[in-house]
C-alpha atoms as a PDB file:
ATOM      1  CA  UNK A   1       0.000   0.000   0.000  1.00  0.00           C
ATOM      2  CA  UNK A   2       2.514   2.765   0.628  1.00  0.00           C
ATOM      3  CA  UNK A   3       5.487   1.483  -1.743  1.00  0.00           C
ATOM      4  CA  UNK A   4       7.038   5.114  -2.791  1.00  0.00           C
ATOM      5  CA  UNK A   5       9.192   4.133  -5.389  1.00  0.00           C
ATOM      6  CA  UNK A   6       6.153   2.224  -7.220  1.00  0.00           C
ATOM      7  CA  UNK A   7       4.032   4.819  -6.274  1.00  0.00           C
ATOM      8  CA  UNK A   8       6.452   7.549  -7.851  1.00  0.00           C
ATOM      9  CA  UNK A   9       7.013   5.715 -11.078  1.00  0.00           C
ATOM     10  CA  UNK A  10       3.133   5.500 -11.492  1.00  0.00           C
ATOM     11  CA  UNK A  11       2.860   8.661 -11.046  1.00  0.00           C
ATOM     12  CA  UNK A  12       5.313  10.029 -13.623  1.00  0.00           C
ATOM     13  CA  UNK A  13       3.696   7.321 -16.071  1.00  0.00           C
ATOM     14  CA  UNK A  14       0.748   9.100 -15.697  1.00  0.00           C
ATOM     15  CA  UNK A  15       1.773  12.455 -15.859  1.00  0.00           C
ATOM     16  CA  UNK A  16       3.767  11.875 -18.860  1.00  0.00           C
ATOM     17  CA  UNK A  17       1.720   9.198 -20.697  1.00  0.00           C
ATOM     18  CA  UNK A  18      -1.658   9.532 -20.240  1.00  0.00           C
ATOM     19  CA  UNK A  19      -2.912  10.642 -23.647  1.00  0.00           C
ATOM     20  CA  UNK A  20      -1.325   6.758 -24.806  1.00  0.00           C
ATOM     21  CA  UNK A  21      -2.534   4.753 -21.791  1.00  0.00           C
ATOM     22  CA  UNK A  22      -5.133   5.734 -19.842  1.00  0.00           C
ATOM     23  CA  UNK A  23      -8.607   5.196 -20.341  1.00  0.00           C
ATOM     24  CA  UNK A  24     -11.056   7.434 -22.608  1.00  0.00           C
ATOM     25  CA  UNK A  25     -12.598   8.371 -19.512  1.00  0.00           C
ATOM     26  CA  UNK A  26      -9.331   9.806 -17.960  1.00  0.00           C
ATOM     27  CA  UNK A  27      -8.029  11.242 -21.178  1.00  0.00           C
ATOM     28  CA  UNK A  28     -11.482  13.233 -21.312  1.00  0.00           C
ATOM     29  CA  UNK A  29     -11.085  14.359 -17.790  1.00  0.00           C
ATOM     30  CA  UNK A  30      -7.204  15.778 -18.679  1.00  0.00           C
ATOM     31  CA  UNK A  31      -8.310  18.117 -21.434  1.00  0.00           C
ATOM     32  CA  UNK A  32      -9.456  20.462 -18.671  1.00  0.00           C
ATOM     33  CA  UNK A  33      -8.667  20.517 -14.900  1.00  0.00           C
ATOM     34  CA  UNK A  34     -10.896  17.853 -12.967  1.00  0.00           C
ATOM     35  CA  UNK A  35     -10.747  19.317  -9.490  1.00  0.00           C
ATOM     36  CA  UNK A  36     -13.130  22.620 -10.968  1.00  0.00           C
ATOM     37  CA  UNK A  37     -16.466  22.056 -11.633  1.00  0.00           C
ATOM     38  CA  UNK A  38     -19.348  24.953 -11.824  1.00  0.00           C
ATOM     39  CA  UNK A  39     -19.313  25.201  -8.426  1.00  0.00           C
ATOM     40  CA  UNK A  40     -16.291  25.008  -6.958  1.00  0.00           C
ATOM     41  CA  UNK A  41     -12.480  23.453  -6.266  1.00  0.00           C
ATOM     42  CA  UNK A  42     -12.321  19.991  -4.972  1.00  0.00           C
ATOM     43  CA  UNK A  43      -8.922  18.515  -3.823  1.00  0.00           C
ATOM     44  CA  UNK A  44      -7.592  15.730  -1.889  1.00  0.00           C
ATOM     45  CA  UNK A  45      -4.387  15.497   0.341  1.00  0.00           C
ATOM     46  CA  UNK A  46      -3.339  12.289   1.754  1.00  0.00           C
ATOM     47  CA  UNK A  47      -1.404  13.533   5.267  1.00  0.00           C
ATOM     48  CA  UNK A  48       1.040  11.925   7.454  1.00  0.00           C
ATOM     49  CA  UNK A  49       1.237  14.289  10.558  1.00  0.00           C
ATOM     50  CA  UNK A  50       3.046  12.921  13.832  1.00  0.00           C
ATOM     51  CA  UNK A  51       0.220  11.386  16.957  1.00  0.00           C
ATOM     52  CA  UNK A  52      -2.111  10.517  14.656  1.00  0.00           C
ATOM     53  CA  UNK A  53      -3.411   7.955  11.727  1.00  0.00           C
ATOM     54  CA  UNK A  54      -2.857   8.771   8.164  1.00  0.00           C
ATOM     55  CA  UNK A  55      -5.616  10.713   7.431  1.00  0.00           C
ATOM     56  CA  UNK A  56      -7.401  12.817   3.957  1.00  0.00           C
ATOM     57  CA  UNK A  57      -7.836  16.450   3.879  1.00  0.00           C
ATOM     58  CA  UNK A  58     -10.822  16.815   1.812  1.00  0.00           C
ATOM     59  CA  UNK A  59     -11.601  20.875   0.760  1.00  0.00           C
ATOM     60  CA  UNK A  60     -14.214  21.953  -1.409  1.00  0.00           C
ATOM     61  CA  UNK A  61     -14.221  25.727  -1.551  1.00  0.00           C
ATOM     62  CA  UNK A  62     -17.018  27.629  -3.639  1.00  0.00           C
ATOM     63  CA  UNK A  63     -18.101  31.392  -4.035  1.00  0.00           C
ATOM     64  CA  UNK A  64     -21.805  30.147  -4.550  1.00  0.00           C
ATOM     65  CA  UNK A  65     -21.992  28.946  -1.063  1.00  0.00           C
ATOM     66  CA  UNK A  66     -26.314  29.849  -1.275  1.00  0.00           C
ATOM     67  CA  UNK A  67     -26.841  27.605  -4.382  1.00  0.00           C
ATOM     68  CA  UNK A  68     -25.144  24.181  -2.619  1.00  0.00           C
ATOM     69  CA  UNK A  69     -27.461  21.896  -1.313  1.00  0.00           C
ATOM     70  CA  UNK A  70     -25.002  19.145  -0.324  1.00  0.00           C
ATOM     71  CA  UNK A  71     -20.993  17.634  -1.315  1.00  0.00           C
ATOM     72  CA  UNK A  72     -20.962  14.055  -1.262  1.00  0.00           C
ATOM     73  CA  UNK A  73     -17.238  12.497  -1.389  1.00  0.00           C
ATOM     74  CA  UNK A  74     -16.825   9.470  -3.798  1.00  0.00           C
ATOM     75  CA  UNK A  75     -14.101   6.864  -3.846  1.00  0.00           C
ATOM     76  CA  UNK A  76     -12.420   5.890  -7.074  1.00  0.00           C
ATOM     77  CA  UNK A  77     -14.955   2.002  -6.988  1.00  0.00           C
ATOM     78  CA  UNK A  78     -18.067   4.881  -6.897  1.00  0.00           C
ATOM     79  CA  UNK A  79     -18.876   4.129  -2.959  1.00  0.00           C
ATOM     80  CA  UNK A  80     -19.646   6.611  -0.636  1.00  0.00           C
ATOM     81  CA  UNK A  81     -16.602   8.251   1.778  1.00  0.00           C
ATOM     82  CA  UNK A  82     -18.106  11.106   3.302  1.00  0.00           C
ATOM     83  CA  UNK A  83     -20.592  14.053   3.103  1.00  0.00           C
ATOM     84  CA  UNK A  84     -19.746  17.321   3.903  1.00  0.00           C
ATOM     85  CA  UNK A  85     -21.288  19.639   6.580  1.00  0.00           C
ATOM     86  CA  UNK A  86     -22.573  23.214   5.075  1.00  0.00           C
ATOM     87  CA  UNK A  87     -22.261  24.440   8.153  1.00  0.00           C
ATOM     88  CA  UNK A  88     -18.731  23.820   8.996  1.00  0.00           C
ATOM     89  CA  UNK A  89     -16.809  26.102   7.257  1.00  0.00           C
ATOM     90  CA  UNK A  90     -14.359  28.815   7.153  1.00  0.00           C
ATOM     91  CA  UNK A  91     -15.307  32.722   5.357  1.00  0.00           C
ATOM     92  CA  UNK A  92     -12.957  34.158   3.477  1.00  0.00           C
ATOM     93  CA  UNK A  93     -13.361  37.792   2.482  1.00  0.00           C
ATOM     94  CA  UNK A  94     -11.417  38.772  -0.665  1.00  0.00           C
ATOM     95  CA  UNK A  95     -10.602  42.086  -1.863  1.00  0.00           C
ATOM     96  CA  UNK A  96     -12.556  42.958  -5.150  1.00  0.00           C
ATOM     97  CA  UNK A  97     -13.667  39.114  -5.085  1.00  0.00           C
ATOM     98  CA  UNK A  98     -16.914  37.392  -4.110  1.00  0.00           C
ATOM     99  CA  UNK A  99     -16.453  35.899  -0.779  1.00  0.00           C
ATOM    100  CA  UNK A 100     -15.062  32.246  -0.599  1.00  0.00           C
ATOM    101  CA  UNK A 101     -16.088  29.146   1.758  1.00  0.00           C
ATOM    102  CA  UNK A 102     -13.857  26.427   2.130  1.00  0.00           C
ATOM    103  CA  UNK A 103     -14.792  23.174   3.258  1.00  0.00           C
ATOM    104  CA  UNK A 104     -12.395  21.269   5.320  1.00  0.00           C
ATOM    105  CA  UNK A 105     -12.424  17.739   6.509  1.00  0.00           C
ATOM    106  CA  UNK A 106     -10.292  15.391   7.984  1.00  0.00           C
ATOM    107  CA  UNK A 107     -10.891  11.626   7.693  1.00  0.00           C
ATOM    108  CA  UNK A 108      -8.985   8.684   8.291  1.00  0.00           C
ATOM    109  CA  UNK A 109      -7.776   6.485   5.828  1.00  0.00           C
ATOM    110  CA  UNK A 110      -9.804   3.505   5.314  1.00  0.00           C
ATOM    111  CA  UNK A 111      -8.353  -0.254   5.474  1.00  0.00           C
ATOM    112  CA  UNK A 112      -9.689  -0.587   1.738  1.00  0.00           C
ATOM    113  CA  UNK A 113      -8.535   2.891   0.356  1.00  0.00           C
ATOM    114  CA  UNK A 114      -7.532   2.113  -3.104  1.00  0.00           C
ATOM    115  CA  UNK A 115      -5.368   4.554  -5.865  1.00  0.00           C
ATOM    116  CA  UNK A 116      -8.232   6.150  -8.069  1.00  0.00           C
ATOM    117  CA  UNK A 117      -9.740   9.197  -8.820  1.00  0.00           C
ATOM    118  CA  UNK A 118     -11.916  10.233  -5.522  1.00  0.00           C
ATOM    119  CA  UNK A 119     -15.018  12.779  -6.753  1.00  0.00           C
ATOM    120  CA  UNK A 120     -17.382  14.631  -5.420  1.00  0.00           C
ATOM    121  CA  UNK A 121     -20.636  15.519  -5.655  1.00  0.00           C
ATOM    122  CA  UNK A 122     -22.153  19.016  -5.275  1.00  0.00           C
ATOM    123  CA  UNK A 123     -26.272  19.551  -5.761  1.00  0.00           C
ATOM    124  CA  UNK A 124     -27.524  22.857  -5.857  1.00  0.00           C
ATOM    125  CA  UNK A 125     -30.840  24.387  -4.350  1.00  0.00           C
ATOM    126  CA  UNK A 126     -32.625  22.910  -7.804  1.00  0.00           C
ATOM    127  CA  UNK A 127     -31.188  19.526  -8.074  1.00  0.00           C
ATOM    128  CA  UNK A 128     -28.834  19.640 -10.377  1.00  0.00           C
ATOM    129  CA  UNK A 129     -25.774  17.825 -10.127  1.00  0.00           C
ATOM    130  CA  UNK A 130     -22.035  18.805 -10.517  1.00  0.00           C
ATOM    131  CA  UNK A 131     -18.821  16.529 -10.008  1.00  0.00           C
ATOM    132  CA  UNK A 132     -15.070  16.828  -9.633  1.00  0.00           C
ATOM    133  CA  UNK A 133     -12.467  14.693  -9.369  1.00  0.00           C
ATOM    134  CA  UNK A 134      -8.922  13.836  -7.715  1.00  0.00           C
ATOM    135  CA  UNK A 135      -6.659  11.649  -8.524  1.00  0.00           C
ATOM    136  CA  UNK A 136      -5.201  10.231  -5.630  1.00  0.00           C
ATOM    137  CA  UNK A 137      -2.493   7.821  -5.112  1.00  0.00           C
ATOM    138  CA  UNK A 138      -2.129   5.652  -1.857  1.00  0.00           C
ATOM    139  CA  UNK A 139       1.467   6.229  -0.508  1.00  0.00           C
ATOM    140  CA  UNK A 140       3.185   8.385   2.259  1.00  0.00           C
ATOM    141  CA  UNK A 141       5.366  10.989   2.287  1.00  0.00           C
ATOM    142  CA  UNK A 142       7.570  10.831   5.322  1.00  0.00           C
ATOM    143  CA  UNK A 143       7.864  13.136   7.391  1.00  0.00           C
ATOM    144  CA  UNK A 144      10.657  16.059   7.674  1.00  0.00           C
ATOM    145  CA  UNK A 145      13.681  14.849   9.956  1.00  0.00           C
ATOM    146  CA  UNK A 146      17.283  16.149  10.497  1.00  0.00           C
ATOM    147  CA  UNK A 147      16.245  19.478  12.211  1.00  0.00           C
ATOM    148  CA  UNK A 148      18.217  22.291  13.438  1.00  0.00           C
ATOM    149  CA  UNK A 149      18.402  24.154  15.341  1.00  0.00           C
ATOM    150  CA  UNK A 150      17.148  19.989  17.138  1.00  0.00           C
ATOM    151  CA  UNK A 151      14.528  19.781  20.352  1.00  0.00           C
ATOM    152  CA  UNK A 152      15.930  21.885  22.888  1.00  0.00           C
ATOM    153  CA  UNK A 153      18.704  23.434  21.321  1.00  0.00           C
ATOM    154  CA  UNK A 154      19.263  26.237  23.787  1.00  0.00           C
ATOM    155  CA  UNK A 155      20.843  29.910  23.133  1.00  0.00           C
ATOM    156  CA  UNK A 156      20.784  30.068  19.371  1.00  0.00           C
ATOM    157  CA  UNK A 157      22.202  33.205  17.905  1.00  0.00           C
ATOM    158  CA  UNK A 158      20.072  35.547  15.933  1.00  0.00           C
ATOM    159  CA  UNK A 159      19.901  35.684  13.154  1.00  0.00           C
ATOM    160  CA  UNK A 160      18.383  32.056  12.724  1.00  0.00           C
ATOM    161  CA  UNK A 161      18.789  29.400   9.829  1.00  0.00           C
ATOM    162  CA  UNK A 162      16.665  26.475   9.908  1.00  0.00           C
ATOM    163  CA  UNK A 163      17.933  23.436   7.944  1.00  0.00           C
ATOM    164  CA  UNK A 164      16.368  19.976   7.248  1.00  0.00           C
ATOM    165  CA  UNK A 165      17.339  16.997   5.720  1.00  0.00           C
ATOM    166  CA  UNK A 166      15.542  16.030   2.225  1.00  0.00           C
ATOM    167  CA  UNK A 167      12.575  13.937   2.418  1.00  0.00           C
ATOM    168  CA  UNK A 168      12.648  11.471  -0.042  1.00  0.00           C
ATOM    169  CA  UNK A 169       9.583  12.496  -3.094  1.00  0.00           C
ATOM    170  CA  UNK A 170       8.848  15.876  -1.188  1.00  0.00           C
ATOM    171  CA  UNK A 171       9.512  18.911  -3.861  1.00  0.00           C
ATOM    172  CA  UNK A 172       8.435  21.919  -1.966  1.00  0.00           C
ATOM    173  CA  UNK A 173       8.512  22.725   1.642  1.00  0.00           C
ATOM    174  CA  UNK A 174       7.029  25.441   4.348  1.00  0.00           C
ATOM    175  CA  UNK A 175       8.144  26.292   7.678  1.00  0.00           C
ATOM    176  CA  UNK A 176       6.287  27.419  10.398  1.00  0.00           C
ATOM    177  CA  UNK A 177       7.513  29.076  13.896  1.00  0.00           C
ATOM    178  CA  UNK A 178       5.520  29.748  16.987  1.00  0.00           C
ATOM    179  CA  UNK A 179       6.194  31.399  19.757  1.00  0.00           C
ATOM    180  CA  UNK A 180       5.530  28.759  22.548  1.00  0.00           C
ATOM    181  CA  UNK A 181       4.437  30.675  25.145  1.00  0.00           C
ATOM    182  CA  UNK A 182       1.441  32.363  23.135  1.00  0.00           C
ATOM    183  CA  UNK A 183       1.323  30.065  20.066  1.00  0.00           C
ATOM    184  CA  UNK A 184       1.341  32.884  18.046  1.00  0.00           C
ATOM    185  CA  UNK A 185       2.576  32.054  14.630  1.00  0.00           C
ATOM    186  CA  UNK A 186       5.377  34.224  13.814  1.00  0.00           C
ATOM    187  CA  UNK A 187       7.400  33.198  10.841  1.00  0.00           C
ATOM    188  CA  UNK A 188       5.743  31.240   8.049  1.00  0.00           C
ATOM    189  CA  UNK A 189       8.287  30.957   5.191  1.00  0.00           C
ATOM    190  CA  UNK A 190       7.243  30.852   1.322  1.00  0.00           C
ATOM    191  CA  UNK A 191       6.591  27.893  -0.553  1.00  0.00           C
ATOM    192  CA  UNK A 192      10.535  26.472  -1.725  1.00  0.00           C
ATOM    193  CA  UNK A 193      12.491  24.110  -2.857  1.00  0.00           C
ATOM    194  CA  UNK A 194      15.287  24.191  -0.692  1.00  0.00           C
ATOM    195  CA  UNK A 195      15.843  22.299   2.882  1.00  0.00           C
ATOM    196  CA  UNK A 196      16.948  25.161   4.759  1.00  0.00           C
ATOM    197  CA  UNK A 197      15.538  29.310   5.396  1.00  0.00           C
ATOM    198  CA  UNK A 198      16.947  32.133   6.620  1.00  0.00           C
ATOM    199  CA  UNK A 199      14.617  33.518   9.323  1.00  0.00           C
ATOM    200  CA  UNK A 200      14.715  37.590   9.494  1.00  0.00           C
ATOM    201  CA  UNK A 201      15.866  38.721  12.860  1.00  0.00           C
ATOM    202  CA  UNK A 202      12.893  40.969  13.222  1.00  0.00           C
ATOM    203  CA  UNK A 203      10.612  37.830  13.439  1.00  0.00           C
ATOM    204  CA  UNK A 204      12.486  36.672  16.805  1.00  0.00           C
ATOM    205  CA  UNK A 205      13.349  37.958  20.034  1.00  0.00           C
ATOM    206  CA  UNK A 206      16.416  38.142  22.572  1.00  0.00           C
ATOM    207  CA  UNK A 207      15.346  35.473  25.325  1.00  0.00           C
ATOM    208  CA  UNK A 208      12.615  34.051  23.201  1.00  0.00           C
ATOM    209  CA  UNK A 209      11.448  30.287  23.053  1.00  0.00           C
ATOM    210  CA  UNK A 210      10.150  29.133  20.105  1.00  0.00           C
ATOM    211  CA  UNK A 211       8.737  25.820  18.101  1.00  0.00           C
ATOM    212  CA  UNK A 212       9.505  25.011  14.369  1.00  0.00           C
ATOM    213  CA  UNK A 213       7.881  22.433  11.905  1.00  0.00           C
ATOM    214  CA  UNK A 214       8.108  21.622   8.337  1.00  0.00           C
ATOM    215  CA  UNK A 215       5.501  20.923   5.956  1.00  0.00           C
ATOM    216  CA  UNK A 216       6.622  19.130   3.129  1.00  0.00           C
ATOM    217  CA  UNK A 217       4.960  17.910  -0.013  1.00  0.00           C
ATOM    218  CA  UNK A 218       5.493  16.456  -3.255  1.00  0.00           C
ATOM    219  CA  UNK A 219       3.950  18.540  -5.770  1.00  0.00           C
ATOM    220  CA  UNK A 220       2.291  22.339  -6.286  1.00  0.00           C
ATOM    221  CA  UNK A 221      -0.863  22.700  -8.522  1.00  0.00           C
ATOM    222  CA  UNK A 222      -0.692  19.676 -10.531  1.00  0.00           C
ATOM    223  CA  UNK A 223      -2.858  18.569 -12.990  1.00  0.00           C
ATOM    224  CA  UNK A 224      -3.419  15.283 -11.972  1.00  0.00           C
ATOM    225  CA  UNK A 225      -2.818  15.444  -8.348  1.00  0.00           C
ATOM    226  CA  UNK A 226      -4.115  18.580  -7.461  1.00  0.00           C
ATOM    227  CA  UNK A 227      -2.847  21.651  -5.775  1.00  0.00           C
ATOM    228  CA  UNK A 228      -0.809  18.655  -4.139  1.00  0.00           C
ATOM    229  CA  UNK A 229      -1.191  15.073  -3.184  1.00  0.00           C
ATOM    230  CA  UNK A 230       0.932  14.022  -0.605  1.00  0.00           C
ATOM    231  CA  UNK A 231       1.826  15.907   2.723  1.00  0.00           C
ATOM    232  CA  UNK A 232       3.594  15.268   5.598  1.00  0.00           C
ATOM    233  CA  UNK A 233       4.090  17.468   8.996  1.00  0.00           C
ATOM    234  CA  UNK A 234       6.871  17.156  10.978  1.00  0.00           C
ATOM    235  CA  UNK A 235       7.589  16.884  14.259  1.00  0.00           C
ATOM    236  CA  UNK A 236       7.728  20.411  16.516  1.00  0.00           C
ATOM    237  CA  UNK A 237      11.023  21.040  17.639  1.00  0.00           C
ATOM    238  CA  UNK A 238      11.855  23.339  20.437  1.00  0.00           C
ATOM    239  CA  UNK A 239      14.596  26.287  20.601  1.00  0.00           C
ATOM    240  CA  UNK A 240      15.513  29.492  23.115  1.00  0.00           C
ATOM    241  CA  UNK A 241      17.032  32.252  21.516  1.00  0.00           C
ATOM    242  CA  UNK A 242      20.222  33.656  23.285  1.00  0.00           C
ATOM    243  CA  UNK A 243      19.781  36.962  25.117  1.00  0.00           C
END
């Protein structure tokens, strides 16, 4: 189930062969992007975050938030995963934009998850029907290790650079620092390639104690796999910044 090296060569045989050997069905679905339908995005993320089972992050988001009726997630044999709650959702106001809701949900992976494109279904207020689709393959991305500044590294010097090793099939990577005696976020770092950022000086203080994680993940706005596929967090580790 989670053989990465299979899992990576299938997915570059897609990615780069689809047109010769996929189905009609999935050759159709490539001419435009599958996650958009008239309502809304739909994406997948298979997680591996530390304390907890591998689990999907389903999100739906939609500017036509009065015209849904109900989003029913589909898995790739056409069964039933989930349905998603209208009323759980977060508002986001946009500048010179409609307003956006996004739909967020996070289930466990099932025993029987299977590779396939995972779809869901969106009514509106007069019954019609709209569908979107993810394709989403069944490995993990592991997660971030080789950290420094390590857990408990004590009197680091400002200015700060965080480095990490590589995680083998992760692309693109995002650090995030908190300050642990107010978790408050206060350093979030683009999304990049590289295994290490420079943290500006202004974003820490003399005396501080702070937590840092990496998010990594394998691709960025896909075609196939969406915005991404596969995500892992790592674990928080834990530094004091000399005075």
């Amino acid at each position: 189930m989670y053989d990465m090296k299979s899992t990576i060569a299938s997915v570059l045989f897609l990615s780069l062969a689809m047109s010769a050997s996929a189905s009609a069905e999935d050759a159709t679905i490539l001419h435009k992007d599958p996650h958009i339908n008239e309502m809304g995005f739909f994406d997948m993320h298979l997680c591996n975050w530390p304390d907890r089972n591998h689990f999907f992050k389903i999100l739906f988001s939609t500017t036509k938030f009065d015209d849904v009726a109900s989003m029913e997630i589909f898995t790739p044999e056409g069964e039933s995963l989930t349905v998603l709650d209208k009323n759980k959702f977060m508002h986001l106001q946009r500048k010179k934009k409609p307003d956006k809701r996004v739909f967020m949900l996070n289930l466990d992976v099932p025993d029987t998850a299977t590779t396939g494109w995972y779809s869901i279904k969106v009514h509106d207020n007069k019954g019609q029907e709209y569908r979107a689709q993810d394709y989403v393959v069944m490995s993990r991305l592991q997660r971030a290790s080789g950290m420094s500044p390590s857990d408990d590294a004590e009197d680091v010097a400002l200015p700060v650079i965080l480095k990490w090793a590589a995680v083998p099939g992760a692309n693109w990577y995002r650090i995030y620092i908190r300050d642990v005696w107010t978790d408050k976020l206060v350093f979030q770092s683009r999304l990049q390639p590289q295994t290490f950022v420079g943290v500006p000086a202004s974003k820490l203080e003399p005396g501080g104690y702070y937590s840092w994680t990496i998010h990594s993940r394998d691709t960025n706005e896909h075609i196939l796999l969406g915005d991404f596929h596969m995500g892992s967090m790592s674990e928080k580790a834990h530094f004091s910044i000399s005075e």
